[in-house]
C-alpha atoms as a PDB file:
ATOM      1  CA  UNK A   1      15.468 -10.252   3.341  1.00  0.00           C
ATOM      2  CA  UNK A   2      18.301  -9.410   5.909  1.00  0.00           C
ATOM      3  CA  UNK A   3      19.381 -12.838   7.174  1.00  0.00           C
ATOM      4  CA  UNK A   4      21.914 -13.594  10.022  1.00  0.00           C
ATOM      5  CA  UNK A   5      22.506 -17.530   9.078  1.00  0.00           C
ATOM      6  CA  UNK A   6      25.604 -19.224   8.480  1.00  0.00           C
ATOM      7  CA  UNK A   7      26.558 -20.133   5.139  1.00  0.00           C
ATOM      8  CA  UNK A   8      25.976 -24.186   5.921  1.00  0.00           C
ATOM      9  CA  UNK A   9      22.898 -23.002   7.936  1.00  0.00           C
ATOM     10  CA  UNK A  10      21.612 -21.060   4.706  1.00  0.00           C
ATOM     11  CA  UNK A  11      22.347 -24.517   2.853  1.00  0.00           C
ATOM     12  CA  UNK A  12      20.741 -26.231   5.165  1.00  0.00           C
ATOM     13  CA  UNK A  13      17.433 -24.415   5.385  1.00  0.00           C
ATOM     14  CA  UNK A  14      17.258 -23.441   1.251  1.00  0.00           C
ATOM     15  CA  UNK A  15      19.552 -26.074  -0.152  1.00  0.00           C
ATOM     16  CA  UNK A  16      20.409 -24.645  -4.000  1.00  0.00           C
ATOM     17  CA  UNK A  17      18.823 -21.996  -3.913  1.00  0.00           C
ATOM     18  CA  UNK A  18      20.609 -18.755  -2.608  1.00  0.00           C
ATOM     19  CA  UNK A  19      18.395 -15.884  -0.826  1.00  0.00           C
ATOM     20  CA  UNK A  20      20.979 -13.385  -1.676  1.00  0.00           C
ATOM     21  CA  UNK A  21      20.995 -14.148  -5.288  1.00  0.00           C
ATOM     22  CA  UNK A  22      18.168 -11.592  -5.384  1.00  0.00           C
ATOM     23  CA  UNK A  23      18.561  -9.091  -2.650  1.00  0.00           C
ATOM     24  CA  UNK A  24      20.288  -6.273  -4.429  1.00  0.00           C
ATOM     25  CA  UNK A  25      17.335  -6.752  -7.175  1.00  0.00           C
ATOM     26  CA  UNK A  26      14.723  -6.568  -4.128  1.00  0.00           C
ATOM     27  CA  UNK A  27      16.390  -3.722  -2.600  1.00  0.00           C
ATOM     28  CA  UNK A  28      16.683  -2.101  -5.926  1.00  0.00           C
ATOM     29  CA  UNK A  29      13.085  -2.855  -6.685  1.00  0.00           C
ATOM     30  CA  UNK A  30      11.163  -1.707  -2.791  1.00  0.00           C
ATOM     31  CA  UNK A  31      14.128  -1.115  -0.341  1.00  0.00           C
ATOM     32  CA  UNK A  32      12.608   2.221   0.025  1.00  0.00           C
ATOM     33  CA  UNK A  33       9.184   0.918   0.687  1.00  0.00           C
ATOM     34  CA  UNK A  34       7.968   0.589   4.570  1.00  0.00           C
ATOM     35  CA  UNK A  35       7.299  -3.529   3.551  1.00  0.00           C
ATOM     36  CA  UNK A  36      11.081  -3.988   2.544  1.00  0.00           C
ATOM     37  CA  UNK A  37      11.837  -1.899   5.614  1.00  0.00           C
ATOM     38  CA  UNK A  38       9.732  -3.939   8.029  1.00  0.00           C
ATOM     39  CA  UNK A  39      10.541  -7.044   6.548  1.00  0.00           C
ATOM     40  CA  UNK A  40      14.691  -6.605   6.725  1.00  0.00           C
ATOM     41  CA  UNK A  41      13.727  -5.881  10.727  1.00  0.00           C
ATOM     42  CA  UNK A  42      12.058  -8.883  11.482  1.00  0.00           C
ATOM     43  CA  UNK A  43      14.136 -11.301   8.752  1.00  0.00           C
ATOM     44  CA  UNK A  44      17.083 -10.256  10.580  1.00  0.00           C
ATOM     45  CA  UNK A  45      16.259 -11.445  14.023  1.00  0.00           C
ATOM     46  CA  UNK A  46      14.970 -15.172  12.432  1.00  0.00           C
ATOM     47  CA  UNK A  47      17.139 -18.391  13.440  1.00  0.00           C
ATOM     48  CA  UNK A  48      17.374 -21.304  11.533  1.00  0.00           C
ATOM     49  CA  UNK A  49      14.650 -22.892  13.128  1.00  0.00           C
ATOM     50  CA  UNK A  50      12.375 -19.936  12.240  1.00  0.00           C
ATOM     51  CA  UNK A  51      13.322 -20.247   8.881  1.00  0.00           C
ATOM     52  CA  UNK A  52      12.660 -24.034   8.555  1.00  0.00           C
ATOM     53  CA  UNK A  53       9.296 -23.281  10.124  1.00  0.00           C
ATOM     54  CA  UNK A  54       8.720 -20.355   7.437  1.00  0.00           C
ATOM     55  CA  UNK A  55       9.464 -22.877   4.829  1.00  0.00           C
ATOM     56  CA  UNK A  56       7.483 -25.575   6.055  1.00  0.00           C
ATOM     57  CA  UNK A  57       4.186 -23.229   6.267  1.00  0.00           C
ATOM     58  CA  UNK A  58       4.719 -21.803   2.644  1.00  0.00           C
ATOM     59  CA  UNK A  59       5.095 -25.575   1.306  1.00  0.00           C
ATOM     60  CA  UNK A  60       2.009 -26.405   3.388  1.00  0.00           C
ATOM     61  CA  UNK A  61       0.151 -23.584   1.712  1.00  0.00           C
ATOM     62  CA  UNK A  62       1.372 -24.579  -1.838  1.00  0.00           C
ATOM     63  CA  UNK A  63       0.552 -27.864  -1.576  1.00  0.00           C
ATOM     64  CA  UNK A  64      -3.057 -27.341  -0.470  1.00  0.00           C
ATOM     65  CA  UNK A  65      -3.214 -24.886  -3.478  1.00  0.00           C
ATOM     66  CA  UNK A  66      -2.204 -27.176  -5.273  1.00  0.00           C
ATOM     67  CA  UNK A  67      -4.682 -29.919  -4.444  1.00  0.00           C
ATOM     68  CA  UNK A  68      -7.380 -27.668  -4.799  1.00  0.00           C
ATOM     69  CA  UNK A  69      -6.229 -27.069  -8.242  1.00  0.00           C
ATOM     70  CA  UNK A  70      -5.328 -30.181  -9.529  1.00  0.00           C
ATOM     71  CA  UNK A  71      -9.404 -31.367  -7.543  1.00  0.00           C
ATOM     72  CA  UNK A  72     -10.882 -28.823  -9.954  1.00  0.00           C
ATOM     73  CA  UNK A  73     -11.988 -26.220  -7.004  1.00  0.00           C
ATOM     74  CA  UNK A  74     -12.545 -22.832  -8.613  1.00  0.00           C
ATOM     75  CA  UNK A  75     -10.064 -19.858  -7.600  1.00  0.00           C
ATOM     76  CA  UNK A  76     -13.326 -18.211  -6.563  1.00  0.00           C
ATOM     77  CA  UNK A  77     -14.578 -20.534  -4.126  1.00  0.00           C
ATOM     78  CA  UNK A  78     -13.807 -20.106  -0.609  1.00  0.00           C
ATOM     79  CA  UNK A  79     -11.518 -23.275  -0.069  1.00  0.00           C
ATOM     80  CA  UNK A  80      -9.196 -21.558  -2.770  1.00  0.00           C
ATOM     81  CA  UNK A  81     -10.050 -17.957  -1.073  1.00  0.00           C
ATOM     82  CA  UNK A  82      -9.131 -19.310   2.278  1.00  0.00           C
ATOM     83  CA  UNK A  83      -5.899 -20.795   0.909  1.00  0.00           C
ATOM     84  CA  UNK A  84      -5.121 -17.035  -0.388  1.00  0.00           C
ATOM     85  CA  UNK A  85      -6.049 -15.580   2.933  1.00  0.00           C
ATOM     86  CA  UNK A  86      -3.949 -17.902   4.451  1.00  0.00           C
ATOM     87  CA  UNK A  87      -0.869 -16.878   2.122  1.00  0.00           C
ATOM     88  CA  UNK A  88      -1.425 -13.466   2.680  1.00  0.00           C
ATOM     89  CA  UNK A  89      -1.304 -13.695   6.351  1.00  0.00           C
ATOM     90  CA  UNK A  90       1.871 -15.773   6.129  1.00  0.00           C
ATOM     91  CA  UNK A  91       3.434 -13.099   4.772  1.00  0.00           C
ATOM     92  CA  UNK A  92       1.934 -10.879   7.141  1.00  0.00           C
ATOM     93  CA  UNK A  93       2.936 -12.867  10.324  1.00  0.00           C
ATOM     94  CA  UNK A  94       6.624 -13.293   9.291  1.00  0.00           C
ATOM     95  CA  UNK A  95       7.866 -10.474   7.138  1.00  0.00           C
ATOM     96  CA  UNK A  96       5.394  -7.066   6.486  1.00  0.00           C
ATOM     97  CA  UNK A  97       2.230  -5.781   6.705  1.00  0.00           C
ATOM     98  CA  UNK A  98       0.196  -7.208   3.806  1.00  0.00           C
ATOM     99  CA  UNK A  99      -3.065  -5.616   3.443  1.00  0.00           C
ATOM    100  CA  UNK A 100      -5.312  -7.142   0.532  1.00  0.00           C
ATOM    101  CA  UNK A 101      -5.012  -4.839  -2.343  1.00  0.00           C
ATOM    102  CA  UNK A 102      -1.001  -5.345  -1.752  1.00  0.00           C
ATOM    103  CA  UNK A 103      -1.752  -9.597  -2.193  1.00  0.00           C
ATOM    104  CA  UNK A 104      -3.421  -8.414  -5.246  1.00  0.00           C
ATOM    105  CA  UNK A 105      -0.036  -6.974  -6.729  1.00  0.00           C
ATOM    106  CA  UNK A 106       1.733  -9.968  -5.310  1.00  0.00           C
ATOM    107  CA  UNK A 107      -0.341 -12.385  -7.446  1.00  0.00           C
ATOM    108  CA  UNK A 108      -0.379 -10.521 -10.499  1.00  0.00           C
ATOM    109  CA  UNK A 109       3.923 -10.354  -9.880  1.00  0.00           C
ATOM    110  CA  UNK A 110       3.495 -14.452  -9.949  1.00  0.00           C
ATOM    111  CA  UNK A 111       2.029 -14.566 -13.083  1.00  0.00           C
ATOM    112  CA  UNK A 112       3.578 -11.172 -14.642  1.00  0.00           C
ATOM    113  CA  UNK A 113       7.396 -12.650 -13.297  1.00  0.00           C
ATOM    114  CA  UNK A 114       8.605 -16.204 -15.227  1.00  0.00           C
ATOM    115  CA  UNK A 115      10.973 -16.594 -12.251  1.00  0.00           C
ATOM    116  CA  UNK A 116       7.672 -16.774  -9.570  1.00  0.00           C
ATOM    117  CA  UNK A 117       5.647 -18.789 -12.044  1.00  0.00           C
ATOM    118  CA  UNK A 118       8.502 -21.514 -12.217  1.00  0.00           C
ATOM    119  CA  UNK A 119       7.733 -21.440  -8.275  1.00  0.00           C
ATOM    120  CA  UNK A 120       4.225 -22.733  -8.807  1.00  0.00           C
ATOM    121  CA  UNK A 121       4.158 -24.257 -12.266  1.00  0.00           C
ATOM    122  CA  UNK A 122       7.291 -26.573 -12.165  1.00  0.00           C
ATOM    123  CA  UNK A 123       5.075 -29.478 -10.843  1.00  0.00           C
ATOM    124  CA  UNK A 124       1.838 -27.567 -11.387  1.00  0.00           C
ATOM    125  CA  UNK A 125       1.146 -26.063 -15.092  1.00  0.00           C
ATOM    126  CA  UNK A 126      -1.282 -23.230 -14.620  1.00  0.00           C
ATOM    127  CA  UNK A 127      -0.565 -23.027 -10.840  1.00  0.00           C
ATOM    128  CA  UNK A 128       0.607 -19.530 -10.427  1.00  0.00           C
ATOM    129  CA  UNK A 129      -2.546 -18.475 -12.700  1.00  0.00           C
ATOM    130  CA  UNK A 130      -4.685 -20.324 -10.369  1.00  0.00           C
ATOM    131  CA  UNK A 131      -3.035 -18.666  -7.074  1.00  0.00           C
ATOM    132  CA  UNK A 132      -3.308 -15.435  -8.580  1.00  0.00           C
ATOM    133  CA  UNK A 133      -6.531 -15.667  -9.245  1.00  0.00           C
ATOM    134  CA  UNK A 134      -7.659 -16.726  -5.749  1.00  0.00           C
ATOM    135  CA  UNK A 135      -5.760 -13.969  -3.990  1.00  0.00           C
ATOM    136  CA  UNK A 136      -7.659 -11.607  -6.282  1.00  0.00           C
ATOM    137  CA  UNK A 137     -10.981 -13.773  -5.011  1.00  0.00           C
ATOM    138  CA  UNK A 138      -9.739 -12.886  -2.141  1.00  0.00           C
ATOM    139  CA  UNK A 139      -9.023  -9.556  -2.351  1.00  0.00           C
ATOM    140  CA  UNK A 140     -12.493  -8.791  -3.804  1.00  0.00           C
ATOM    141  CA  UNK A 141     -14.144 -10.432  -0.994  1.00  0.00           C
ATOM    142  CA  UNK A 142     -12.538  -8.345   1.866  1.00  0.00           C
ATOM    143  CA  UNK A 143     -13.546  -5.405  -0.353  1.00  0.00           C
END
């Protein structure tokens, strides 16, 4: 992500956690992809306040994941498939194109990746497992 926040403003919107920590790693990893390309365009041009609103959608999402987990929905029904489409277009809305089979290498990445899983499974054990498999519900549905 190519942001154009402040220092305080970047502690203000992420608190301890520092975006930058992993950009050379993501630009490594897909800076010559079109999705790192399209992303850095749009990031760039994001205030604070689109950041805070990025952040509050993802926790929305992440919490209504979790509640479907921790309420016993399957990944494979569509309340859990919505909650996947939803994520997908997220990501699709704010920072690249994100067509389904693409979602389907994202949640394999938050299983496959310890540092994603501790995203999900810190409060949730079993989360990221669950949100992969209802983006690949997901996926498989859109066909």
């Amino acid at each position: 992500m190519t942001m154009n926040l402040t220092p305080e403003e970047k502690r203000d919107v992420f608190g301890d956690f520092d975006p930058d920590e992993h950009a050379d790693e993501a630009r490594e990893r897909w800076g010559s992809t079109e999705a790192y390309q399209q992303s850095a365009r749009r990031t760039a041009q994001y205030t604070k306040e689109d950041w805070v609103r990025i952040k509050a959608e993802t926790a929305e999402n992440v919490a209504g994941f979790a509640a479907a987990f921790e309420g016993g929905v399957a990944a494979s029904e569509p309340r859990a498939m919505d909650l996947a489409e939803a994520h997908r277009q997220h990501i699709s809305r704010w920072f690249y194109d994100c067509p389904a089979q693409m979602h389907r290498g994202l949640g394999d990445m938050y299983v496959a990746d310890p540092r994603f899983t501790a995203n999900y499974d810190t409060e949730h054990p079993g989360l990221a497992q669950y949100v992969r498999d209802a983006i690949h519900a997901n996926a498989d549905r859109q066909g």
